[in-house]
N, C-alpha and C. Protein backbone atom coordinates (compact mmCIF):
# COMPACT_ATOMS: atom_id res chain seq x y z
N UNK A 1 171.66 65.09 149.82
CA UNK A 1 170.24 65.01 150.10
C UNK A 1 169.90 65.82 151.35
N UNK A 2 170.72 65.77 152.21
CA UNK A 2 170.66 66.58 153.77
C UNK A 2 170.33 67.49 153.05
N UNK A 3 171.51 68.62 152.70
CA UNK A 3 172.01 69.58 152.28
C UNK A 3 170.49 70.24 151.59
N UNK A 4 170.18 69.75 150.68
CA UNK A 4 168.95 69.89 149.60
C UNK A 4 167.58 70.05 150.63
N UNK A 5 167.40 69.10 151.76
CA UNK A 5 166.20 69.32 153.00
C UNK A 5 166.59 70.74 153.69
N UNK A 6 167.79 70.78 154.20
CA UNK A 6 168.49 71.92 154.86
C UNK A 6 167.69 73.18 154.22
N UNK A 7 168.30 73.04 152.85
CA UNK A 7 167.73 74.24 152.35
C UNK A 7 166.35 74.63 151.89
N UNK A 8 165.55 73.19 151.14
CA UNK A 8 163.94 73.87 151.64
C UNK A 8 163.68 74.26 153.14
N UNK A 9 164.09 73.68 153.70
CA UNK A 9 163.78 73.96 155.06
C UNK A 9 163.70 75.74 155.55
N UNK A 10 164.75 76.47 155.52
CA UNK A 10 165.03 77.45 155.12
C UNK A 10 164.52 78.03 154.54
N UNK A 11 163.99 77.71 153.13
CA UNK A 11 163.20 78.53 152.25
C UNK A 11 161.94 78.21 152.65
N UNK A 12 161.10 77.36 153.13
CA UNK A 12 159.97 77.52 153.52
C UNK A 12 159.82 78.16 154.78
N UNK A 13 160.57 78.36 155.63
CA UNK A 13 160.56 78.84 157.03
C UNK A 13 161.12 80.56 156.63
N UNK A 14 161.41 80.65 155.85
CA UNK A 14 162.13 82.19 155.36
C UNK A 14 160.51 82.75 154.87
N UNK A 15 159.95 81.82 153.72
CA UNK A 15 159.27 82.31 153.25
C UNK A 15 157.72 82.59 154.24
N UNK A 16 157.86 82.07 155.19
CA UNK A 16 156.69 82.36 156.02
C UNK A 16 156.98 83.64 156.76
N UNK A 17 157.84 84.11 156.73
CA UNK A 17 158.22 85.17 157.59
C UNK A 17 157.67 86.78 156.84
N UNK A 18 156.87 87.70 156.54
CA UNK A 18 157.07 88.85 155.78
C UNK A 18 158.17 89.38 156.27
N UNK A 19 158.36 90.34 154.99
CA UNK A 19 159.88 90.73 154.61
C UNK A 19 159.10 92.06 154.48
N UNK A 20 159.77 93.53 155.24
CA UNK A 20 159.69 94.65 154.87
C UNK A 20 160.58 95.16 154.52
N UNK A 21 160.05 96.27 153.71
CA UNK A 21 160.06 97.31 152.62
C UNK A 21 161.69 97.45 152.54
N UNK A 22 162.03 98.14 153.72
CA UNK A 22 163.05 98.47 153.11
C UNK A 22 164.18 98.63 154.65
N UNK A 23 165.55 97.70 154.55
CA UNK A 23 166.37 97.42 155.70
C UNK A 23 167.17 99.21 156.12
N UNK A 24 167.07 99.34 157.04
CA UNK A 24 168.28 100.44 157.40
C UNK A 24 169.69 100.22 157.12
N UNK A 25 169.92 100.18 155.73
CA UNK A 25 171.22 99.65 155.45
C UNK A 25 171.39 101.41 154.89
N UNK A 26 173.12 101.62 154.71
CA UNK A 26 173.48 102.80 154.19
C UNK A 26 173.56 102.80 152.58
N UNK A 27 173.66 103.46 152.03
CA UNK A 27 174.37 103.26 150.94
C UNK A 27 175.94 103.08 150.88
N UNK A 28 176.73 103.17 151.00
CA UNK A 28 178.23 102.18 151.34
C UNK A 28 177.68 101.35 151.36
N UNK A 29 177.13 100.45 152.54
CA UNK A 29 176.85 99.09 152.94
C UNK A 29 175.77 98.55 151.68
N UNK A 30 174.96 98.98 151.23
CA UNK A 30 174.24 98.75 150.25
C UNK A 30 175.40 98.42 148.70
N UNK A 31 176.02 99.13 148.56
CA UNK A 31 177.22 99.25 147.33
C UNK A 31 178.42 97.82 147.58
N UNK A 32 178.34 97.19 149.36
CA UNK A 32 179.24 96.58 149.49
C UNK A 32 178.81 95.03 149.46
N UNK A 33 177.54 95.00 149.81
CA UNK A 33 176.48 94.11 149.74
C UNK A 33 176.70 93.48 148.43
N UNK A 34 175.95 94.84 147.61
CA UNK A 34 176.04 94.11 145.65
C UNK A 34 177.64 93.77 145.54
N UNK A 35 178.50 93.97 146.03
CA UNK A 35 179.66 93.77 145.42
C UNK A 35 180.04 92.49 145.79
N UNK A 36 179.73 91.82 147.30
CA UNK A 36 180.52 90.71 147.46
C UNK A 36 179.60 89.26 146.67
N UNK A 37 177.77 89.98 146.82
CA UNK A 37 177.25 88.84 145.55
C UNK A 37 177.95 89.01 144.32
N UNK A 38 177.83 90.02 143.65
CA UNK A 38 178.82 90.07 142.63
C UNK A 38 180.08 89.44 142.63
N UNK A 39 180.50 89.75 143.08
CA UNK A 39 181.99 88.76 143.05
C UNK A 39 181.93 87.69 143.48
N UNK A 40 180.91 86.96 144.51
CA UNK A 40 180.83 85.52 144.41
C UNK A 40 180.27 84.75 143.12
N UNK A 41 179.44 85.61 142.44
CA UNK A 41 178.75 84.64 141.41
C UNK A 41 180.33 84.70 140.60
N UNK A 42 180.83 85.96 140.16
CA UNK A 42 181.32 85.48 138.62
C UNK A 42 182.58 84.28 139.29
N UNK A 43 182.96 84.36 140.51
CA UNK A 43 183.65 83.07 141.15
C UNK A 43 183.26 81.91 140.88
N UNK A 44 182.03 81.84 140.79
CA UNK A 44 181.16 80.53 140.67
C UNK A 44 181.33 80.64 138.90
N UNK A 45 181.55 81.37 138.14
CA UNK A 45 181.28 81.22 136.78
C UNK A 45 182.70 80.28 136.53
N UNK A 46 183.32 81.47 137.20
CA UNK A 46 185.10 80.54 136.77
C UNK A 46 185.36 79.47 137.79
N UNK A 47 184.61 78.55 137.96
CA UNK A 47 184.54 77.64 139.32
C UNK A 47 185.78 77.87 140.10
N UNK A 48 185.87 79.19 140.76
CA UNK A 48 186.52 79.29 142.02
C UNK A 48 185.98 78.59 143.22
N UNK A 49 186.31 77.88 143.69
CA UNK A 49 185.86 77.33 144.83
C UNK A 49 186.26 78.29 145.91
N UNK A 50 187.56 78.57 145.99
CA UNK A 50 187.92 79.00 147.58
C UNK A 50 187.71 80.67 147.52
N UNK A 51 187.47 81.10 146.29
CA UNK A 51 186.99 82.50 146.20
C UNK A 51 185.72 82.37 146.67
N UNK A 52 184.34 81.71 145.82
CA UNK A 52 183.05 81.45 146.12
C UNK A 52 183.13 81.35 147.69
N UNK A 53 183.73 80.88 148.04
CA UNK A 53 183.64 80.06 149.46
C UNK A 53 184.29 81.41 150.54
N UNK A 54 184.96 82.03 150.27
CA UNK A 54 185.35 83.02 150.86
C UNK A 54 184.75 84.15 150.91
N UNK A 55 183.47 84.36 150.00
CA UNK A 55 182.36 85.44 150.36
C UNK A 55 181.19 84.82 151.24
N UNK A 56 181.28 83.59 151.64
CA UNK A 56 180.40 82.99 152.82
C UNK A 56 180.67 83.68 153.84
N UNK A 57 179.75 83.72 155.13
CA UNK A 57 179.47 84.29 156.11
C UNK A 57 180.84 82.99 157.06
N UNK A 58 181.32 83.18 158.27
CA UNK A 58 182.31 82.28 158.67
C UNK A 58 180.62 81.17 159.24
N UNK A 59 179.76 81.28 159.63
CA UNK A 59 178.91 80.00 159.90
C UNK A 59 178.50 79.34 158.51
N UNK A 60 178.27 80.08 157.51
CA UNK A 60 178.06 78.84 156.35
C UNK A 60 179.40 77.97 156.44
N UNK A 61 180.84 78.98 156.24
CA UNK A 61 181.96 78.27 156.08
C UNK A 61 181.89 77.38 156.94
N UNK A 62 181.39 77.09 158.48
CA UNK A 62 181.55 76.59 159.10
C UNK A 62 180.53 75.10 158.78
N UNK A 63 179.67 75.06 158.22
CA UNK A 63 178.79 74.19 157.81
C UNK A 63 179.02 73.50 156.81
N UNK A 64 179.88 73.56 155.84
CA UNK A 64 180.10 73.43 154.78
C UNK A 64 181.67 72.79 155.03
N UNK A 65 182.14 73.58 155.29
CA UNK A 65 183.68 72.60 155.87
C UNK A 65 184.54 73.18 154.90
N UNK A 66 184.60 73.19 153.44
CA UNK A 66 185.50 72.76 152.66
C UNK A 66 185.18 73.55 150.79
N UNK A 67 185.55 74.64 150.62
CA UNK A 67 185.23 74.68 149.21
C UNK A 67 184.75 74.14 148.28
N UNK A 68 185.30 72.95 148.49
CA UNK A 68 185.11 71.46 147.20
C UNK A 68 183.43 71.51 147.90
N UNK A 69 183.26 71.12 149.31
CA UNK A 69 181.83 71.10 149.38
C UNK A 69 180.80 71.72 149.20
N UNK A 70 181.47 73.15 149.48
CA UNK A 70 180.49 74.25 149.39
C UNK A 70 179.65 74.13 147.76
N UNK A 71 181.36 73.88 146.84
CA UNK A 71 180.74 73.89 145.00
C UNK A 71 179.35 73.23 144.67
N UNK A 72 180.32 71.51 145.17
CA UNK A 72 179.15 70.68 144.73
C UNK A 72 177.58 71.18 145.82
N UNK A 73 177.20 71.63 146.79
CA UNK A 73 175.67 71.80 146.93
C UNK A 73 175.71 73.07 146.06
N UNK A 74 176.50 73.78 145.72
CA UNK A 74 176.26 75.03 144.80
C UNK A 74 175.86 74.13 143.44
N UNK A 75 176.91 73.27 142.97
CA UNK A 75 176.11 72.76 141.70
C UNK A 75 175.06 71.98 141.84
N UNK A 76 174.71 71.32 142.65
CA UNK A 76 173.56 70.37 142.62
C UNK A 76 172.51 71.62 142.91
N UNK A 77 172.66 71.89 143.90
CA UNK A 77 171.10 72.65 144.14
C UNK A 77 170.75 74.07 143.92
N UNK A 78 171.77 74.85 143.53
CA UNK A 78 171.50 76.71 142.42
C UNK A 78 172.37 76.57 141.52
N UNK A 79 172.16 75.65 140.50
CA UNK A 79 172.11 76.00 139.47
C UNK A 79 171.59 77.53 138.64
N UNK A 80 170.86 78.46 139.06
CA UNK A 80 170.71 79.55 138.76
C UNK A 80 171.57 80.46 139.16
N UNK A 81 172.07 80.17 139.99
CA UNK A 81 173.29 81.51 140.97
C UNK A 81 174.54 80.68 140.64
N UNK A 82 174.46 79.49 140.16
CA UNK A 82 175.82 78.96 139.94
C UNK A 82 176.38 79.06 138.39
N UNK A 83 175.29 79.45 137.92
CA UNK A 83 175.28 79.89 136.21
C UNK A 83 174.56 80.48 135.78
N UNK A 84 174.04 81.64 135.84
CA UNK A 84 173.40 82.32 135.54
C UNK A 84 173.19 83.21 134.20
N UNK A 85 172.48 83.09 133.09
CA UNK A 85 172.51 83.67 131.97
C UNK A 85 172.18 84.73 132.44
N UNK A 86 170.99 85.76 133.00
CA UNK A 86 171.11 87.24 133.37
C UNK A 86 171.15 87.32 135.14
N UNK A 87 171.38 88.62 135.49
CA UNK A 87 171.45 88.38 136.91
C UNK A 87 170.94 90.00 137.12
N UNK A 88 169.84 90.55 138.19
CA UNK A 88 169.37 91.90 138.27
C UNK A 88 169.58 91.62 139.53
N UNK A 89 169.92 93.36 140.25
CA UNK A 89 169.73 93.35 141.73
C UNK A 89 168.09 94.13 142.09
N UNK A 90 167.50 93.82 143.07
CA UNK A 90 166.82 94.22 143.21
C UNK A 90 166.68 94.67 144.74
N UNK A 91 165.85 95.28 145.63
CA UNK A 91 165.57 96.06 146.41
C UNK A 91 166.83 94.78 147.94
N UNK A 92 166.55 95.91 149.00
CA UNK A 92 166.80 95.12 150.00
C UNK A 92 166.11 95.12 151.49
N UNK A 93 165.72 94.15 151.55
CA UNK A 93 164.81 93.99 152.52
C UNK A 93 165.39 93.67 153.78
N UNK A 94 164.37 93.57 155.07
CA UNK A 94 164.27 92.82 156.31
C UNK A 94 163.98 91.27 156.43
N UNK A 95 164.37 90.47 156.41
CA UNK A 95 164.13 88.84 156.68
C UNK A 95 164.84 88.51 157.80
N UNK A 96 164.06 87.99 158.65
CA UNK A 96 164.48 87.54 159.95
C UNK A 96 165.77 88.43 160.32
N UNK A 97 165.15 89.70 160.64
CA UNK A 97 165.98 90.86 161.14
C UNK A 97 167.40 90.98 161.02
N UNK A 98 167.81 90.36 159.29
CA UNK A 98 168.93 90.77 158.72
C UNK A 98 168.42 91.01 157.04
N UNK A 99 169.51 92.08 156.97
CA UNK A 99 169.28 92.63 155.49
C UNK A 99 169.46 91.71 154.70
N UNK A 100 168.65 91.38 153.26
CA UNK A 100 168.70 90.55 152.51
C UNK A 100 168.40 91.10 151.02
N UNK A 101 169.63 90.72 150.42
CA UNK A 101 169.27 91.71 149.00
C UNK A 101 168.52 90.72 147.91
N UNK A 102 167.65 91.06 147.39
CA UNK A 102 167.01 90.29 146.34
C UNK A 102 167.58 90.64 145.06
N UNK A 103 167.80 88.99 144.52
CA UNK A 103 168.33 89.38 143.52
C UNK A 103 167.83 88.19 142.14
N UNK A 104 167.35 89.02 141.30
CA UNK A 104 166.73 88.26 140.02
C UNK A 104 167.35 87.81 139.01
N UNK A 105 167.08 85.91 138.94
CA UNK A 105 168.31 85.88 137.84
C UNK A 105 167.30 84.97 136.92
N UNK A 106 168.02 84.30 135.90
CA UNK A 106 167.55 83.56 134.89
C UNK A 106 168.54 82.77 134.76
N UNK A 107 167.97 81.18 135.11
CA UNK A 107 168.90 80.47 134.91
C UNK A 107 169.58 79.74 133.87
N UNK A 108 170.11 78.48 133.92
CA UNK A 108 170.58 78.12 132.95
C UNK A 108 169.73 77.78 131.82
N UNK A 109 168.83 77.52 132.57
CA UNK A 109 167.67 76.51 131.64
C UNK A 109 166.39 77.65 131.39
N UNK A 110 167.08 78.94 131.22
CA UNK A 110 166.25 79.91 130.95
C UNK A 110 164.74 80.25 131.62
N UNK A 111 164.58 79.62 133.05
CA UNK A 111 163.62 79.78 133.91
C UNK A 111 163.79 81.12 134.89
N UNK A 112 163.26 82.20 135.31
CA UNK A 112 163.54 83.24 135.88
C UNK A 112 163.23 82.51 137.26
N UNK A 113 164.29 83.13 138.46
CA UNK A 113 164.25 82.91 139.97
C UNK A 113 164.59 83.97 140.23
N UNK A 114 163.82 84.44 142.13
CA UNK A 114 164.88 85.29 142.80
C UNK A 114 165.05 84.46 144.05
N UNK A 115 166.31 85.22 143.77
CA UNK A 115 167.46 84.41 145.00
C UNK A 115 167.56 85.87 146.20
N UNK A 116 167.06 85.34 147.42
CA UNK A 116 167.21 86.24 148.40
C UNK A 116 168.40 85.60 149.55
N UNK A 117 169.36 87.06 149.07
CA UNK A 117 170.61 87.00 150.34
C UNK A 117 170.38 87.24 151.38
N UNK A 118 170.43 86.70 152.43
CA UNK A 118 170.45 87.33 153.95
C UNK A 118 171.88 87.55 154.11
N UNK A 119 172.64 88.95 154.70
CA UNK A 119 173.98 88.81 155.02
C UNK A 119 173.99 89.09 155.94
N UNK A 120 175.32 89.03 156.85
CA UNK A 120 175.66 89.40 158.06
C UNK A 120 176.96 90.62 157.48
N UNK A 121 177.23 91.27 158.52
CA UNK A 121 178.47 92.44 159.08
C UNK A 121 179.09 91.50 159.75
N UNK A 122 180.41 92.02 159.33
CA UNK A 122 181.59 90.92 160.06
C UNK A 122 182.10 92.48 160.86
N UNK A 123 182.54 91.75 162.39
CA UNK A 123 183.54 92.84 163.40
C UNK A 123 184.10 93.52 162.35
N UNK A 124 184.71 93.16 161.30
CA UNK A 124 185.66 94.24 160.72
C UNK A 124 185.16 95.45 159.57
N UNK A 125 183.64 95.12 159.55
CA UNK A 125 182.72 95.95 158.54
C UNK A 125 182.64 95.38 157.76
N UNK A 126 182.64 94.46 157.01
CA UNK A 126 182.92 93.94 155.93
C UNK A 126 181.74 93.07 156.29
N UNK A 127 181.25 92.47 154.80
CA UNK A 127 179.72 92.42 154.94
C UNK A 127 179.97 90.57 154.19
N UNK A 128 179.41 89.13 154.41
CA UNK A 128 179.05 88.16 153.90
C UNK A 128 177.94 87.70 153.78
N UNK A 129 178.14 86.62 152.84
CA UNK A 129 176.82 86.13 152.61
C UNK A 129 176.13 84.86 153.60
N UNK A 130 175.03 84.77 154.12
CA UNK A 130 174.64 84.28 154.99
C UNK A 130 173.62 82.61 154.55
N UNK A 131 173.42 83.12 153.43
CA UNK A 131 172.76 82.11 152.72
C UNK A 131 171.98 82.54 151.33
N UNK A 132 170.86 81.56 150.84
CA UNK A 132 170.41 81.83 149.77
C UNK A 132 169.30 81.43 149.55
N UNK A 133 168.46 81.58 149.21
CA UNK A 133 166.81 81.07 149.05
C UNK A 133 166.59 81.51 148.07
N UNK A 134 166.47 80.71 147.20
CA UNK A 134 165.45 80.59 145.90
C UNK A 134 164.04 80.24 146.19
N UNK A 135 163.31 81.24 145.21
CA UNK A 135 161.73 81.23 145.13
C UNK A 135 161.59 81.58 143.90
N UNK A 136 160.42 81.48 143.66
CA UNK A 136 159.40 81.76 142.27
C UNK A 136 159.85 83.10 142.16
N UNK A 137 160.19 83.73 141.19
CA UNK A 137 160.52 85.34 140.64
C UNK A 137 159.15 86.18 140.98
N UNK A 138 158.68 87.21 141.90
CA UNK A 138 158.21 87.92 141.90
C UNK A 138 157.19 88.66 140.59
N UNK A 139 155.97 88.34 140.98
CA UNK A 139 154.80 88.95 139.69
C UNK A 139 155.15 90.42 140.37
N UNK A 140 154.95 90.62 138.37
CA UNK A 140 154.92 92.56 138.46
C UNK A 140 153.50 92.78 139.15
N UNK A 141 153.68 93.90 139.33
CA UNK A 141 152.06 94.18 139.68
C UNK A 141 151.81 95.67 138.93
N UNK A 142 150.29 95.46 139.00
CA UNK A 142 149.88 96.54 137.87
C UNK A 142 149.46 98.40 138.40
């Protein structure tokens, strides 16, 4: 229940923030970005715990404690990123002056979300995930 406040919390305080256009990320860093979401979700498909849990940023790890814990708020509360029938990447933005890749999925229950990553750069270049915010999927515009 924490866990579940934690994270509206977050997503409403994320979502008050505008997000511009477009982060000074490189392309490498952009290519390394999609890769470690990528490889955390299909982790989450084959319920890897300590894989999933090992593309966390070391402060989620640090919040979370424990793989086994990290799963279960992964299954209770994204269900869309924790099973995802389609998954699109989409642009990457500025949110609270870290890059955050948006990314559009459809969940289990065939409802479309986007899930916005904020990541961090680790000392060693290597890029994690910082968290996750789900919102309403983005209207096209005309």
């Amino acid at each position: 229940m924490v866990l579940r406040f934690l994270a509206l919390l977050g997503a409403i305080f994320a979502l008050a923030l505008p997000a511009q256009a477009q982060a000074p990320v490189s392309e490498p860093d952009r290519s390394a970005i999609r890769d470690v979401i990528e490889r955390q979700i299909e982790a989450f498909r084959r319920d890897d715990g300590p894989a999933a849990f090992g593309y966390a940023s070391p402060s989620i790890q640090g919040m979370f404690g424990s793989p086994d814990t990290f799963m279960d708020m992964v299954r209770q509360g994204y269900r869309p990123v924790y099973r995802p029938r389609a998954v699109e990447f989409g642009e990457i933005v500025t949110l609270q002056g870290m890059p955050t890749q948006k990314v559009h999925l459809v969940g289990p229950d065939g409802r479309p979300v986007t899930a916005l990553y904020p990541m961090s750069q680790q000392a060693d270049g290597s890029w994690r995930i910082e968290g996750c915010i789900l919102q309403a999927p983005e209207e096209p515009q005309a």
